[in-house]
Protein backbone atom coordinates (compact mmCIF):
# COMPACT_ATOMS: atom_id res chain seq x y z
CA UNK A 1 123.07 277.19 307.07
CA UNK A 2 120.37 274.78 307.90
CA UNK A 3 117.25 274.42 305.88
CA UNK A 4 114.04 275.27 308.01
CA UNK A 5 111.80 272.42 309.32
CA UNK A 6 107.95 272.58 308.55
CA UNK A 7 106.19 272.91 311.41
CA UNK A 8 103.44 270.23 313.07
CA UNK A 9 100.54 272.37 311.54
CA UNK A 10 102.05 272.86 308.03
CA UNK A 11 102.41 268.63 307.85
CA UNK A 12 98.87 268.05 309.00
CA UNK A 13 97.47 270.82 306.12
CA UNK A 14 99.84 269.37 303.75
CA UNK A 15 98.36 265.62 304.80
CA UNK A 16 94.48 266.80 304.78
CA UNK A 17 95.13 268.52 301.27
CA UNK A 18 96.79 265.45 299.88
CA UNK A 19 94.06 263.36 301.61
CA UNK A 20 91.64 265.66 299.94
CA UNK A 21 93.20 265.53 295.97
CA UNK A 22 93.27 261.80 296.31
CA UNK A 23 89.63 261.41 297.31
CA UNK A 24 88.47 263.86 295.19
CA UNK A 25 90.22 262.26 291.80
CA UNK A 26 88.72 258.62 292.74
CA UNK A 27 85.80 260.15 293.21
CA UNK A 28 85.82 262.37 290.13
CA UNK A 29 86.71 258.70 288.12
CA UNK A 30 84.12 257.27 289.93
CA UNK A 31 81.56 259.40 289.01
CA UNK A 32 82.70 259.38 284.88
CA UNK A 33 82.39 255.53 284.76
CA UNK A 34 79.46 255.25 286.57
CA UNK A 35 78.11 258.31 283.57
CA UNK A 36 79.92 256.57 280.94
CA UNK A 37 77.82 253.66 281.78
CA UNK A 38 74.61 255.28 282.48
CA UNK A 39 75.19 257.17 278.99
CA UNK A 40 76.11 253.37 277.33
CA UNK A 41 72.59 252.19 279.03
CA UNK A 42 70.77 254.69 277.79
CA UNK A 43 72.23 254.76 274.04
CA UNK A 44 71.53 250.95 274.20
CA UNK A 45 67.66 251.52 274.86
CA UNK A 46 67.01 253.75 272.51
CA UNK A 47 68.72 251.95 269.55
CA UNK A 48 66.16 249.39 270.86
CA UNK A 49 63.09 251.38 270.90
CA UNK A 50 64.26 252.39 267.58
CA UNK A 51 64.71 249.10 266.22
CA UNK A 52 61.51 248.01 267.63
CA UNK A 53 59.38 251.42 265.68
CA UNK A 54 61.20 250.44 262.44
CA UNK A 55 60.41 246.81 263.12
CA UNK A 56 56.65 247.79 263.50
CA UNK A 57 56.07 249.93 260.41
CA UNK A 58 58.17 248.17 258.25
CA UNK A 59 55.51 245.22 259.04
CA UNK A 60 52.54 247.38 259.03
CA UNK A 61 53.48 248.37 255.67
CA UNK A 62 53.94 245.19 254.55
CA UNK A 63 51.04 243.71 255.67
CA UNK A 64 49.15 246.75 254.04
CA UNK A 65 51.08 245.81 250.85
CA UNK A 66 49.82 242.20 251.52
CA UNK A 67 46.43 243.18 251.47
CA UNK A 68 46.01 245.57 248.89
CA UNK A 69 47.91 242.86 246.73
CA UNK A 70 45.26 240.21 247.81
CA UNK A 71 42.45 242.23 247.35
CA UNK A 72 43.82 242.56 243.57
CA UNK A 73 43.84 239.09 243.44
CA UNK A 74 40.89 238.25 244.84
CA UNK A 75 38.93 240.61 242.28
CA UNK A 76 36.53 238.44 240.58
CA UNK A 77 36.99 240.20 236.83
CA UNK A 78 40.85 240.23 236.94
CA UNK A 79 40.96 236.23 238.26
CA UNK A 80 38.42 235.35 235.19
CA UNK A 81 41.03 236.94 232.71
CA UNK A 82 44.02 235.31 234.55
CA UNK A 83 42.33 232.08 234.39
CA UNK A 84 41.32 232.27 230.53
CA UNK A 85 44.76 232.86 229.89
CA UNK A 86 43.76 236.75 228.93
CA UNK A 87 47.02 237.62 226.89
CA UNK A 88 47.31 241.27 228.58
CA UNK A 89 49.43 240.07 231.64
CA UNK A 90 51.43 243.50 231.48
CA UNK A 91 48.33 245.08 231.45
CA UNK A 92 47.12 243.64 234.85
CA UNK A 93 50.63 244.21 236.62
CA UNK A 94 51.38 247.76 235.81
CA UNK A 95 47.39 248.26 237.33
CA UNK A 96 48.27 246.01 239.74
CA UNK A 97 51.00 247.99 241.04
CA UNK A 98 49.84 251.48 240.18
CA UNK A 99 46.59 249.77 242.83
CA UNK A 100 48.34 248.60 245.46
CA UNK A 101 51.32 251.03 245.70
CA UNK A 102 54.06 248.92 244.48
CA UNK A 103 57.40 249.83 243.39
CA UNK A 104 56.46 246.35 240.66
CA UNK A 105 54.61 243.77 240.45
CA UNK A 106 54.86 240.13 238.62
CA UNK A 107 52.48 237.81 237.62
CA UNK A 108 53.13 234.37 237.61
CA UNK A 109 51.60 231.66 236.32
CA UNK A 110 50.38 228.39 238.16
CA UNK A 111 53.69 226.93 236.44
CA UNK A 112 55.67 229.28 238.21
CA UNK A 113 56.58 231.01 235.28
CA UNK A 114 56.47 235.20 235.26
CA UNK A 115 54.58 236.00 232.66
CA UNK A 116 54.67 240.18 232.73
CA UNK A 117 56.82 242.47 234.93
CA UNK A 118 54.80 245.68 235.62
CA UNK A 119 58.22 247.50 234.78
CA UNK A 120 59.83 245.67 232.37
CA UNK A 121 57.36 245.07 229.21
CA UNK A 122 60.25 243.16 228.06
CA UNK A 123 60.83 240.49 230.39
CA UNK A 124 60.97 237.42 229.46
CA UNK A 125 59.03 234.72 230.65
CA UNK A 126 61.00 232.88 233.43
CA UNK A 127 60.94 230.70 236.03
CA UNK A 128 60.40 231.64 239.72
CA UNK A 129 60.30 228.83 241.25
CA UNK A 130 63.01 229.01 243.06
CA UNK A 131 61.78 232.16 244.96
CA UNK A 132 60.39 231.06 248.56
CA UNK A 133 57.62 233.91 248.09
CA UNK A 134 56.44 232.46 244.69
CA UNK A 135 56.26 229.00 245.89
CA UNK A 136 54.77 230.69 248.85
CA UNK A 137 51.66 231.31 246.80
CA UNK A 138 51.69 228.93 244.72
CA UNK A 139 51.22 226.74 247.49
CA UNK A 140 48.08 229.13 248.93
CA UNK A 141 50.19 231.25 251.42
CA UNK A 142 50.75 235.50 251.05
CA UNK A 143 54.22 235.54 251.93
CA UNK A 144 56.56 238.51 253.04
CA UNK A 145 60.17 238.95 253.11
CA UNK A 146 62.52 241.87 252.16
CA UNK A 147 65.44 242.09 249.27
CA UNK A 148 68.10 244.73 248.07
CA UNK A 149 67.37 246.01 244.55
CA UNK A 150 70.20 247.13 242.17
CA UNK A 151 72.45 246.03 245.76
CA UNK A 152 71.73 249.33 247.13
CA UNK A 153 67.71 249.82 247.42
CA UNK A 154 66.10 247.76 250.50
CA UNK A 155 62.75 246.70 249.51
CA UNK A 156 59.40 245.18 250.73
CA UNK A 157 57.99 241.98 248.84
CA UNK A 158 54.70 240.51 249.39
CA UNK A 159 53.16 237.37 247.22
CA UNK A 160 49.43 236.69 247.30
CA UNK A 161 47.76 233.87 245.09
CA UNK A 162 45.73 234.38 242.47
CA UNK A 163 42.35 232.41 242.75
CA UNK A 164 43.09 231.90 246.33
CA UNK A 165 42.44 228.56 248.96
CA UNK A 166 44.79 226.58 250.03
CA UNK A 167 44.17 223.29 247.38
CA UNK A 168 46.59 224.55 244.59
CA UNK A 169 44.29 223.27 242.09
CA UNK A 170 42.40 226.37 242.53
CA UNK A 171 45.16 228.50 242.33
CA UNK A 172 45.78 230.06 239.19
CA UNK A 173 48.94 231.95 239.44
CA UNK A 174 50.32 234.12 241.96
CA UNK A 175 51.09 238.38 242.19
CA UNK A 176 54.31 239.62 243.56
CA UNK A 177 54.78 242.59 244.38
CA UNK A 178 58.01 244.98 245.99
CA UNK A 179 57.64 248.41 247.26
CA UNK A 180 60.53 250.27 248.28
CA UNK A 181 61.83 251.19 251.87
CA UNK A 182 62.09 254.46 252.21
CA UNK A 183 63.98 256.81 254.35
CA UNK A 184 60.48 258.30 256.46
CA UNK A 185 61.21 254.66 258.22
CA UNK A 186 64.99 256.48 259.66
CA UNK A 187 63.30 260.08 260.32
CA UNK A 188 60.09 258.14 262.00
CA UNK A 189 62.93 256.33 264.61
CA UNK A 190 65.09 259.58 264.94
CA UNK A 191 61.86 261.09 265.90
């Protein structure tokens, strides 16, 4: 017995249909790239507005650190005491952070050397001279940077002199200070 033959008009719906699936998969993979990319564009952007908003605060806190720690400095009784060697360093850096919202603050002498820790009454004196902020104000500048405390806390740091003007004569120590990063700075770019 012979098999049946498909008629002319079974062949051409059979050809449209197949015509039809092939068009309609390219397109269908067309159309997921071009959203995979669109989706990749967009994801892109908004990291970067993100990163730009973080950016932002995390220097407008900082330079509000800056200046609250400079305005310390700058006060007439505290540089008089600082520059008649008052003996209550510890004193003046657990005000000067509770003043200018610190997480601590140092004060340094015009040697370089820290002479109280606002939270650490038991540190000794040392050398800072090899901090970039220090020498920073030492040298009449109000650095900032940021550090990781205890390799796990990100924090601010800001460094002001003490007596002020750029001759380093007048300058009779230095204040810096580190306030901590906090997590408002992820919820404010999620936002």
């Amino acid at each position: 017995m012979a098999k049946p033959r498909l008629g002319l008009a079974p062949k051409i719906f059979l050809a449209l249909a197949g015509i039809v699936v092939v068009v309609l998969s390219i397109t269908l993979v067309l159309t997921q790239q071009s959203a995979e990319k669109a989706a990749q564009i967009s994801l892109q952007k908004g990291l970067e507005t993100a990163q730009a908003s973080v950016v932002e605060q995390l220097t407008r806190q900082s330079e509000v650190l800056r200046g609250r720690l400079r305005a310390y400095a700058e006060n007439i009784t505290y540089r008089a005491n600082i520059d008649n060697n008052d003996p209550q360093y510890l004193d003046y850096a657990v005000t000067a952070a509770e003043q200018t919202g610190a997480m601590w603050v140092q004060v340094v002498g015009r040697d370089g050397v820290r002479r109280a820790k606002s939270h650490d009454p038991g540190a000794a004196p040392d050398t800072l001279l090899g901090s970039p902020l220090v020498t920073g104000a030492l040298d009449g500048d109000s650095p900032l940077a940021f550090g990781v405390a205890g390799d796990t806390l990100h924090i601010q740091l800001a460094a002001t002199p003490i007596g002020g003007g750029p001759a380093r004569l007048r300058i009779l120590g230095a204040l810096m200070a580190a306030r901590l990063v906090t997590d408002s700075l992820a919820r404010l770019a999620g936002a």
